[in-house]
PDB file of N, CA and C in Angstrom:
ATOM      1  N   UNK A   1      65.038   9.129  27.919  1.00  0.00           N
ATOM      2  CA  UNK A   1      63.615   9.054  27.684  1.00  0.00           C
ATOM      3  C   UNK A   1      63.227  10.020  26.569  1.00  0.00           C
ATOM      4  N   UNK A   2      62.901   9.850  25.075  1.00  0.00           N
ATOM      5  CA  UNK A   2      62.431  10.394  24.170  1.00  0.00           C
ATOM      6  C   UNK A   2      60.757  11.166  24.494  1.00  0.00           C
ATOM      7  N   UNK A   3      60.979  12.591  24.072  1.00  0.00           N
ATOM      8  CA  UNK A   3      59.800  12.921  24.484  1.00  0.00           C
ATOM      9  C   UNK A   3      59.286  13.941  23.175  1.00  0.00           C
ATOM     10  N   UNK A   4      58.306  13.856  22.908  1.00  0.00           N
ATOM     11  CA  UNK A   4      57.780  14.244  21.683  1.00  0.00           C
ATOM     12  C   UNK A   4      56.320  15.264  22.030  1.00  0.00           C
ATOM     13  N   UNK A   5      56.301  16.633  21.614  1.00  0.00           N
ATOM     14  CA  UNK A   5      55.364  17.666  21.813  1.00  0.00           C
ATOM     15  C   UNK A   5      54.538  17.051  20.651  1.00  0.00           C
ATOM     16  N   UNK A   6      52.844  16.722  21.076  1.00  0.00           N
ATOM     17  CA  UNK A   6      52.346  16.444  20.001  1.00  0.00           C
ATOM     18  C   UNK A   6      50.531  17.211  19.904  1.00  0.00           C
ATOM     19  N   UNK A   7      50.281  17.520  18.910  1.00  0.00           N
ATOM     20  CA  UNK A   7      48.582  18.336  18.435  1.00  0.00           C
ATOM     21  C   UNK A   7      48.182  17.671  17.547  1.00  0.00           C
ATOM     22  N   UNK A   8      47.007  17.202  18.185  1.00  0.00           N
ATOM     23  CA  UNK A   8      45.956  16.839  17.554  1.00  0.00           C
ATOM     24  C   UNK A   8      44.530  17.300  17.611  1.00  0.00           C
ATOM     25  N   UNK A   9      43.937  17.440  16.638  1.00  0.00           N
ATOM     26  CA  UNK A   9      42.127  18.208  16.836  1.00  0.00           C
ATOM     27  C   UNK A   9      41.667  17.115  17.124  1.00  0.00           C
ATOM     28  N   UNK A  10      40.494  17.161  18.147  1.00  0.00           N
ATOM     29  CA  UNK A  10      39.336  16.210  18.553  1.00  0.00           C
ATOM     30  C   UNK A  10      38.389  16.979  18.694  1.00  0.00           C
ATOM     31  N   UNK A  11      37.400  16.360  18.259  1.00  0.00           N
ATOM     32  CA  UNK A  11      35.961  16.505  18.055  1.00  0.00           C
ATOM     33  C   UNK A  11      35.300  16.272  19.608  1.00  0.00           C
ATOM     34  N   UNK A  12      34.047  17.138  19.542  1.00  0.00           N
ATOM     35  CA  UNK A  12      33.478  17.202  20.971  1.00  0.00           C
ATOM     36  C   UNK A  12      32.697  15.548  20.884  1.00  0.00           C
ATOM     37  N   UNK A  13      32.165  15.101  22.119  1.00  0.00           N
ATOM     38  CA  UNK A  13      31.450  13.878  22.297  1.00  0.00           C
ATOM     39  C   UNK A  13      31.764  13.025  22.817  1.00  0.00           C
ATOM     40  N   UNK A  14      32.296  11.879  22.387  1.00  0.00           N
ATOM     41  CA  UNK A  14      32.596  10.675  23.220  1.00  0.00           C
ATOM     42  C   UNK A  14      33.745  10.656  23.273  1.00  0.00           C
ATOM     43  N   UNK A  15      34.250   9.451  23.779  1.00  0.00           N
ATOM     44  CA  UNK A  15      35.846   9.716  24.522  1.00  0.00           C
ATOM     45  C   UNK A  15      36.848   8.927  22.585  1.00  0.00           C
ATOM     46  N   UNK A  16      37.682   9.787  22.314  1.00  0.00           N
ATOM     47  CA  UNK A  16      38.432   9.901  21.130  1.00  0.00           C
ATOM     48  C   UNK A  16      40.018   9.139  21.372  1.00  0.00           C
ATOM     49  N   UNK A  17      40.589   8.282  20.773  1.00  0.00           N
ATOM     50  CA  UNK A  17      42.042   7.910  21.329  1.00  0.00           C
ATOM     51  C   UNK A  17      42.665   8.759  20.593  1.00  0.00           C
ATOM     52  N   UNK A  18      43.660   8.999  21.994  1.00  0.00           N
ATOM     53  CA  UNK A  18      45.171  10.244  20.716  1.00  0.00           C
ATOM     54  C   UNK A  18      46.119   9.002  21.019  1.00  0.00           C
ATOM     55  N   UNK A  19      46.293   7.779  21.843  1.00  0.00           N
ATOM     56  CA  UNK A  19      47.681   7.010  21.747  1.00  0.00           C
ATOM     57  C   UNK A  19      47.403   6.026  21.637  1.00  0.00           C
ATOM     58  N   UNK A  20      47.564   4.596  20.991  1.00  0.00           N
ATOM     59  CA  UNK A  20      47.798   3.286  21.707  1.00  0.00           C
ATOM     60  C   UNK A  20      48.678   2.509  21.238  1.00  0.00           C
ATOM     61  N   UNK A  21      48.441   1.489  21.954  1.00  0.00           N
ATOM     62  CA  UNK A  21      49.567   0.210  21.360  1.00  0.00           C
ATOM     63  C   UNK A  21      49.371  -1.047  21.849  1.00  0.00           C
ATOM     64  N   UNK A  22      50.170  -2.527  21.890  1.00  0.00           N
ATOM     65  CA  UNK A  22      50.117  -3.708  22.249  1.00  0.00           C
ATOM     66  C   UNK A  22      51.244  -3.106  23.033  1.00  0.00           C
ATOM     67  N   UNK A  23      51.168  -3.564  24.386  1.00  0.00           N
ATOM     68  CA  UNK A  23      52.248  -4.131  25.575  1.00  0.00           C
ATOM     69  C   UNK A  23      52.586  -3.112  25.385  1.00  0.00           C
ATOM     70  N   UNK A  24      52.573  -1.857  25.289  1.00  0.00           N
ATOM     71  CA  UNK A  24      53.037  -0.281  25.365  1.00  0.00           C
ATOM     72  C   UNK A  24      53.626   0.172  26.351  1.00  0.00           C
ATOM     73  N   UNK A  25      54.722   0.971  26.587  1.00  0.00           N
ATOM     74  CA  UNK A  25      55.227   1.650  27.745  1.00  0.00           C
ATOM     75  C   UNK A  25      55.269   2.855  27.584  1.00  0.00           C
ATOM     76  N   UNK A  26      54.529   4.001  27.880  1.00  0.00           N
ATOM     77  CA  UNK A  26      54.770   5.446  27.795  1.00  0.00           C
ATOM     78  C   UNK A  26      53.309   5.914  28.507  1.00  0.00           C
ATOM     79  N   UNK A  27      54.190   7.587  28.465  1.00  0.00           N
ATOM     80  CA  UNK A  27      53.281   8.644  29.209  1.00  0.00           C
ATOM     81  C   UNK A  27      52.682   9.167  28.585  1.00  0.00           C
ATOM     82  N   UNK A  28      52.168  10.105  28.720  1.00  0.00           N
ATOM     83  CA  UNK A  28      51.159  11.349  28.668  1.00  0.00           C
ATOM     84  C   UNK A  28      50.987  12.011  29.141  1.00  0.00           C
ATOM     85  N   UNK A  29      51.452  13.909  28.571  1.00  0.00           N
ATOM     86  CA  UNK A  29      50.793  14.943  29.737  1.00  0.00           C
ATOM     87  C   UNK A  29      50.381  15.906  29.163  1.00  0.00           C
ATOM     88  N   UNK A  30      49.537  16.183  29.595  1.00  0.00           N
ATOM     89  CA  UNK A  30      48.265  16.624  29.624  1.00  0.00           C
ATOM     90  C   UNK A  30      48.244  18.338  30.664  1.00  0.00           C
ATOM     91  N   UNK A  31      47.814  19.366  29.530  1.00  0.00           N
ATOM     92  CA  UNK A  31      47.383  20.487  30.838  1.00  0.00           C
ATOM     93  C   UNK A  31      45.729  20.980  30.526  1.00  0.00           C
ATOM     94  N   UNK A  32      45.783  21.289  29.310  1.00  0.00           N
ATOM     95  CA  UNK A  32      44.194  21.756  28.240  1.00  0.00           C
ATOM     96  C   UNK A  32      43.736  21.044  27.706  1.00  0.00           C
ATOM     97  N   UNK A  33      42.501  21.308  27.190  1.00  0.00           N
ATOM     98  CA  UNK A  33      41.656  22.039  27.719  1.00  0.00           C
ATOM     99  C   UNK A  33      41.232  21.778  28.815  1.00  0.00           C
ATOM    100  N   UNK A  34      40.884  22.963  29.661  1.00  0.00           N
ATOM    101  CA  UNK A  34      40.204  23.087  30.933  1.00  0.00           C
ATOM    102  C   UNK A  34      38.776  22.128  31.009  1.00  0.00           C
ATOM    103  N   UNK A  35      38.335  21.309  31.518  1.00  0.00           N
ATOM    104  CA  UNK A  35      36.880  20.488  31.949  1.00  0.00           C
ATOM    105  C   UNK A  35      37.403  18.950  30.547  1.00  0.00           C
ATOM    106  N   UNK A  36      38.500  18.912  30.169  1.00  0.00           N
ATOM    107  CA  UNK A  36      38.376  17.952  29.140  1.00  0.00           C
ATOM    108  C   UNK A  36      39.245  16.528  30.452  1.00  0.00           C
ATOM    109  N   UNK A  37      38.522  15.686  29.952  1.00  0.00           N
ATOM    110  CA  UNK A  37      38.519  14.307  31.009  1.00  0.00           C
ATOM    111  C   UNK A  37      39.628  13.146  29.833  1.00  0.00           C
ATOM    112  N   UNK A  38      41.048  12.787  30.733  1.00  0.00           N
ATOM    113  CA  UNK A  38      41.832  11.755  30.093  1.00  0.00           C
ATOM    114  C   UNK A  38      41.301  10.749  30.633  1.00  0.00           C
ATOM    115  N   UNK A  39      42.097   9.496  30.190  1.00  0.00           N
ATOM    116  CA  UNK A  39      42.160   8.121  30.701  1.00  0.00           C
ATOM    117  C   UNK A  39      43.016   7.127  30.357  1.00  0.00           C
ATOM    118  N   UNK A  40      43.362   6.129  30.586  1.00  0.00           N
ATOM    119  CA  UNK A  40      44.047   4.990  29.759  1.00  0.00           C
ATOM    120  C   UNK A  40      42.742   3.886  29.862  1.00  0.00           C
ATOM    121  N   UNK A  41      42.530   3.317  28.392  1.00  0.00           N
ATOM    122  CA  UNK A  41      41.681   2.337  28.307  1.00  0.00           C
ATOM    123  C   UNK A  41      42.460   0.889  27.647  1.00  0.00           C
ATOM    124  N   UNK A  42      41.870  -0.004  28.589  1.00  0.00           N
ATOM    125  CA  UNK A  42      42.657  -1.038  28.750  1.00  0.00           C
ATOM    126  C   UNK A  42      41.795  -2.178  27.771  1.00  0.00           C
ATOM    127  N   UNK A  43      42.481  -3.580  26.717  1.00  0.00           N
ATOM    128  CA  UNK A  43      41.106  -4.151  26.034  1.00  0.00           C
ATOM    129  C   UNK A  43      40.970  -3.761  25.195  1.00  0.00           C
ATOM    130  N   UNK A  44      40.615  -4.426  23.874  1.00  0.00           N
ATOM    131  CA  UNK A  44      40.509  -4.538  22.937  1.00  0.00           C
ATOM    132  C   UNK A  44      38.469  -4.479  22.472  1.00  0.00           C
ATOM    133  N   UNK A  45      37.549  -3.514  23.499  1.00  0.00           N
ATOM    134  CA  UNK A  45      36.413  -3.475  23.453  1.00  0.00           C
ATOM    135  C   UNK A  45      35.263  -3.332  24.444  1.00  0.00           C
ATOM    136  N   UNK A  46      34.521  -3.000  23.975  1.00  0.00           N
ATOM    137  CA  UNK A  46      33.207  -3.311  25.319  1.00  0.00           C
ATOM    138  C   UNK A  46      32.729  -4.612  25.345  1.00  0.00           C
ATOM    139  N   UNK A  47      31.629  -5.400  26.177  1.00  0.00           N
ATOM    140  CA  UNK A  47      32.210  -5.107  27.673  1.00  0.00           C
ATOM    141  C   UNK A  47      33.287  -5.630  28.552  1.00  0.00           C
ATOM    142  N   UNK A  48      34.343  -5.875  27.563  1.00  0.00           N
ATOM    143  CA  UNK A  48      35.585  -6.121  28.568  1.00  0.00           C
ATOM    144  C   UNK A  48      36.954  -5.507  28.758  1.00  0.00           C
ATOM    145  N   UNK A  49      36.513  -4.315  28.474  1.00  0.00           N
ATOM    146  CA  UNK A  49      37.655  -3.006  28.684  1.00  0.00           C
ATOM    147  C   UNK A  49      37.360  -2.542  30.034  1.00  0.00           C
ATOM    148  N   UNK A  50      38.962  -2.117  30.768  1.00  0.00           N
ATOM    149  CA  UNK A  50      38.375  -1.337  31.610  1.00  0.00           C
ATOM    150  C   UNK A  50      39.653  -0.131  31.635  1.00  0.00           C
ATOM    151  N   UNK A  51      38.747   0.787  32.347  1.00  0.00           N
ATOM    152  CA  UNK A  51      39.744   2.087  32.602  1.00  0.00           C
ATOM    153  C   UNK A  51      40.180   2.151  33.622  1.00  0.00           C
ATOM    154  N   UNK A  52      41.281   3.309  33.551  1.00  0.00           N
ATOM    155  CA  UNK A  52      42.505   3.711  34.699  1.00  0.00           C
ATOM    156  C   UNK A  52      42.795   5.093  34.441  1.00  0.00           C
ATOM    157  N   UNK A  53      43.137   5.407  35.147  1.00  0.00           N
ATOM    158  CA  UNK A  53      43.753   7.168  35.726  1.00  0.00           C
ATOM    159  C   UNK A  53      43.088   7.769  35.106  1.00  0.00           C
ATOM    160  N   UNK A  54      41.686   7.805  35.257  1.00  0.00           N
ATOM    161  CA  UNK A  54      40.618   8.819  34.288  1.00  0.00           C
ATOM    162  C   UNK A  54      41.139   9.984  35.518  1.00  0.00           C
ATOM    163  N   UNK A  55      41.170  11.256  34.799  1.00  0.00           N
ATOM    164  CA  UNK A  55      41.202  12.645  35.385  1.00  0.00           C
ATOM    165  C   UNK A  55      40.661  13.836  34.422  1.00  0.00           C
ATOM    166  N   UNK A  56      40.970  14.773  35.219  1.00  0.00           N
ATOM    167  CA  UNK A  56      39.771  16.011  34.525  1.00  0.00           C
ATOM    168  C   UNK A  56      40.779  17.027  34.484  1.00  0.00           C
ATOM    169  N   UNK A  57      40.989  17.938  33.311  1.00  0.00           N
ATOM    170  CA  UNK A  57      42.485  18.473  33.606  1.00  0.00           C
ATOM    171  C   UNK A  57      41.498  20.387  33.791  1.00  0.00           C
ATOM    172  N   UNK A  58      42.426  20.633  34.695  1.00  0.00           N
ATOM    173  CA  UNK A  58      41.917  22.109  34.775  1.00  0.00           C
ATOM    174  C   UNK A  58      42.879  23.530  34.205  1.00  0.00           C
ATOM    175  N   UNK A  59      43.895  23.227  33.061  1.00  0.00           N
ATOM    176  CA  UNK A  59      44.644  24.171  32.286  1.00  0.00           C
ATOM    177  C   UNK A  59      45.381  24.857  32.829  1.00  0.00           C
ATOM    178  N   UNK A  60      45.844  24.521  34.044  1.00  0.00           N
ATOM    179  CA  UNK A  60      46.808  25.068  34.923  1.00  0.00           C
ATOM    180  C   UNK A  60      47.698  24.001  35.235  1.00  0.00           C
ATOM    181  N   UNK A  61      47.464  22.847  35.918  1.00  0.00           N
ATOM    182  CA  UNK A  61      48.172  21.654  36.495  1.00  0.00           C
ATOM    183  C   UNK A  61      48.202  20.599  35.312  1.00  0.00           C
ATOM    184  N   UNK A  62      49.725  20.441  35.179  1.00  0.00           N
ATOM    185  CA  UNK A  62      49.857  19.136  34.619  1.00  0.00           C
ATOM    186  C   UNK A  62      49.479  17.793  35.131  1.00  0.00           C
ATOM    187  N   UNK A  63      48.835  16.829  33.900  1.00  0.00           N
ATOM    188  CA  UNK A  63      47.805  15.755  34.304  1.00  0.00           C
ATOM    189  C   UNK A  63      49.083  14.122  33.563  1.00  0.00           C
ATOM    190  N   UNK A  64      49.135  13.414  34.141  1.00  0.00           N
ATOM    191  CA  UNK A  64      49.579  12.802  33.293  1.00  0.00           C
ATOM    192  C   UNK A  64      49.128  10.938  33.510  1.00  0.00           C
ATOM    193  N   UNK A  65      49.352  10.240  32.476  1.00  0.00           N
ATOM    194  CA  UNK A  65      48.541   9.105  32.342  1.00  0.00           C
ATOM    195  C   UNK A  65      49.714   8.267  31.749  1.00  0.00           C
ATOM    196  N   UNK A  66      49.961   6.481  32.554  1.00  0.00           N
ATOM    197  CA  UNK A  66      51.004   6.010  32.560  1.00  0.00           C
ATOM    198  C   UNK A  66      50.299   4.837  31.975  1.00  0.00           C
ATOM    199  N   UNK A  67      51.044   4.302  30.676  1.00  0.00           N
ATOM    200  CA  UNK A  67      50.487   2.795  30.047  1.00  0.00           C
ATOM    201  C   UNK A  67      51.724   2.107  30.372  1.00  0.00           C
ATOM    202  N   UNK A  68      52.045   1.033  31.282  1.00  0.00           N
ATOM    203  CA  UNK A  68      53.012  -0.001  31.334  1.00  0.00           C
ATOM    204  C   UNK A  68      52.868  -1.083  31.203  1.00  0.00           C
ATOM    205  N   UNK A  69      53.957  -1.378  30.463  1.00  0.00           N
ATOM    206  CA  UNK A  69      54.416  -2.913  29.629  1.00  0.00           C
ATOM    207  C   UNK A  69      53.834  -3.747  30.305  1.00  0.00           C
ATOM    208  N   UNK A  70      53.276  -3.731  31.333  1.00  0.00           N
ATOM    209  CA  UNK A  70      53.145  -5.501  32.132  1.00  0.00           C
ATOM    210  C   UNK A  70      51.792  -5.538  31.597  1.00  0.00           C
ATOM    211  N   UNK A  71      50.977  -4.299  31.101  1.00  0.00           N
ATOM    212  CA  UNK A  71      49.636  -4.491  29.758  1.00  0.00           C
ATOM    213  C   UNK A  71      50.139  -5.367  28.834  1.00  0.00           C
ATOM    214  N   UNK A  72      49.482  -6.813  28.770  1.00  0.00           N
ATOM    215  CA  UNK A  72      49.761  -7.430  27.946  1.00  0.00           C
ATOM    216  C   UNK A  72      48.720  -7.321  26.694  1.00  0.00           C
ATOM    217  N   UNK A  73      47.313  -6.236  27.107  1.00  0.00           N
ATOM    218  CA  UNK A  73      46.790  -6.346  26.050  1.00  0.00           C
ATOM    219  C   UNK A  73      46.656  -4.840  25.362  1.00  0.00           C
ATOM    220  N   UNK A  74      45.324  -4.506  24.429  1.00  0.00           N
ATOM    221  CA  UNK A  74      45.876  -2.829  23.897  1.00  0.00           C
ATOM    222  C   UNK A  74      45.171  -2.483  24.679  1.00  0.00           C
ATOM    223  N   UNK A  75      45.844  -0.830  25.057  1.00  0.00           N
ATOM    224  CA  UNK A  75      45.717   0.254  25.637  1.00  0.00           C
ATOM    225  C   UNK A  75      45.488   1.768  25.074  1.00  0.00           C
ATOM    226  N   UNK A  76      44.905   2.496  25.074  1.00  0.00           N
ATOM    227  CA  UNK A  76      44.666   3.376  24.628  1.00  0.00           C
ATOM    228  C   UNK A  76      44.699   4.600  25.396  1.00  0.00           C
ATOM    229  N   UNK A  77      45.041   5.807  25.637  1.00  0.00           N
ATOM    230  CA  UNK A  77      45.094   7.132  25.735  1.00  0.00           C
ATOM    231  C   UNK A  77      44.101   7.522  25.187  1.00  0.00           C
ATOM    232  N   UNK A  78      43.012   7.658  26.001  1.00  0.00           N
ATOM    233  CA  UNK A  78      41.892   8.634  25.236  1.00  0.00           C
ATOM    234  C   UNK A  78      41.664  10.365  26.175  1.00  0.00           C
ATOM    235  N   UNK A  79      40.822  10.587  25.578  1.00  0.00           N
ATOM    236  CA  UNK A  79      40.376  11.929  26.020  1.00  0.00           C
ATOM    237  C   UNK A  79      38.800  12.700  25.447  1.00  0.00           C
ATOM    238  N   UNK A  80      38.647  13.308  26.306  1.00  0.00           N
ATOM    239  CA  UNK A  80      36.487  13.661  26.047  1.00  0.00           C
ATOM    240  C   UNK A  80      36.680  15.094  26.561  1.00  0.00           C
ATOM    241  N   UNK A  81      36.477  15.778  25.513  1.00  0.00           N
ATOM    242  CA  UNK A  81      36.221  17.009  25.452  1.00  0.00           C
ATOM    243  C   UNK A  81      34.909  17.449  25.070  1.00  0.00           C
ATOM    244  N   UNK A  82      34.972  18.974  26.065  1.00  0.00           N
ATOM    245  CA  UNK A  82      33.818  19.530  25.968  1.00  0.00           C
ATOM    246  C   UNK A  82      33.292  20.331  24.642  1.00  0.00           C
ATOM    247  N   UNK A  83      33.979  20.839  23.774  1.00  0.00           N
ATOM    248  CA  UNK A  83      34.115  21.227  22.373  1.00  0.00           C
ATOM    249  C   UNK A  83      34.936  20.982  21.644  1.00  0.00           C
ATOM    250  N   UNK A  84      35.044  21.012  20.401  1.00  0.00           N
ATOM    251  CA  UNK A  84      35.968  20.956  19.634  1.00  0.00           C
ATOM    252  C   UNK A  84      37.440  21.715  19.814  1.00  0.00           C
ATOM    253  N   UNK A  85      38.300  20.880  19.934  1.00  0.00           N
ATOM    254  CA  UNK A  85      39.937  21.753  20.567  1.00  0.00           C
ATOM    255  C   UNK A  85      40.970  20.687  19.848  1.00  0.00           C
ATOM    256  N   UNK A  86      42.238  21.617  19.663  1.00  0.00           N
ATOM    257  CA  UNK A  86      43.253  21.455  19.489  1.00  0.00           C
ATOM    258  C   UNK A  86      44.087  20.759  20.480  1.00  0.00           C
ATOM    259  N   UNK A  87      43.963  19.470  21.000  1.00  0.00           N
ATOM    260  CA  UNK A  87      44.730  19.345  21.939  1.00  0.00           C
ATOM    261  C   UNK A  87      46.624  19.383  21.784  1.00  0.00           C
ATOM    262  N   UNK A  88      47.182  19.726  22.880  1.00  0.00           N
ATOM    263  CA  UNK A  88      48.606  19.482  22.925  1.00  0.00           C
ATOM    264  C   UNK A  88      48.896  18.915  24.115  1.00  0.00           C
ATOM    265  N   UNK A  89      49.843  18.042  24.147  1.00  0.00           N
ATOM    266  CA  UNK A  89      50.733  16.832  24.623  1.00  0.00           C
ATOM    267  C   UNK A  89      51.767  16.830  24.576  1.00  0.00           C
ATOM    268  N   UNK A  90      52.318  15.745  25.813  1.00  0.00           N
ATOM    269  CA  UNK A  90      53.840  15.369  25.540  1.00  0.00           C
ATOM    270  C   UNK A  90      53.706  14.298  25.179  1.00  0.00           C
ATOM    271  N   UNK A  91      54.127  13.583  24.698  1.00  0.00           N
ATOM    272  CA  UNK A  91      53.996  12.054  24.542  1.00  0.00           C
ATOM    273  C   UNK A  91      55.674  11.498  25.059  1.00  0.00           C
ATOM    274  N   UNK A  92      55.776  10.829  26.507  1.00  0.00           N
ATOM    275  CA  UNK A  92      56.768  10.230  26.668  1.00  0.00           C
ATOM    276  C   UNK A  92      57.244   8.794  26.295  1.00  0.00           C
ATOM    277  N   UNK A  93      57.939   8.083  25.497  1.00  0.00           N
ATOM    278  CA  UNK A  93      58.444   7.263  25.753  1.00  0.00           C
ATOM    279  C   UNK A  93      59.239   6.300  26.888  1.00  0.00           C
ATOM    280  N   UNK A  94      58.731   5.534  27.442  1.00  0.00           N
ATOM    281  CA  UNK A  94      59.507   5.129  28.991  1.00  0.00           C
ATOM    282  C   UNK A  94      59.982   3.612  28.585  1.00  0.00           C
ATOM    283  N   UNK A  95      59.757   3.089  27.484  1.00  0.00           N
ATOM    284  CA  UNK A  95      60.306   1.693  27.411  1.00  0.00           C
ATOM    285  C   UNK A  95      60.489   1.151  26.411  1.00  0.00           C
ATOM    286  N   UNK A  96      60.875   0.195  25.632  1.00  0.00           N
ATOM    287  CA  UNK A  96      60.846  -0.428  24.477  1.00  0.00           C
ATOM    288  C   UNK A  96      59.529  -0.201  23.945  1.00  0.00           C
TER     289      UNK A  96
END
């Protein structure tokens, strides 16, 4: 399983994607920022997207968020932070 440490800056406000793909298989984990809220968003839009494993990470406990292949449509890894931050990640690979 290929696993890749990854930083990216996001801007405070609405929910921002750090991953996606078509029919995607991989993780995400997540510890910081403290009060910043993940998710996987499923759909190609409003109103016919929906979400999964929204959580709230508290900078102590690892959080993590699973996109699997049987998504036949795009998926996204987002995240909504309370200020502007540097986030860091793992980004796992789990499948083709």
């Amino acid at each position: 399983m290929p696993t890749v440490e990854r930083s990216k800056f996001v801007k405070a406000g609405d929910w921002r994607t750090l991953e996606s793909g078509w029919n995607a298989t991989f993780s995400c984990m997540f510890r910081a920022p403290a009060g910043a809220q993940v998710k996987v968003r499923y759909g190609n839009g409003w109103p016919f997207g929906k979400d999964s494993q929204k959580q709230t990470l508290d900078g102590i406990n690892n959080k993590s968020v699973n996109v699997g292949g049987a998504s036949l449509v795009y998926a996204r890894v987002q995240i909504k932070v309370q200020q502007d931050a540097t986030v860091n990640y793992t980004y796992i690979a789990t499948g083709p």
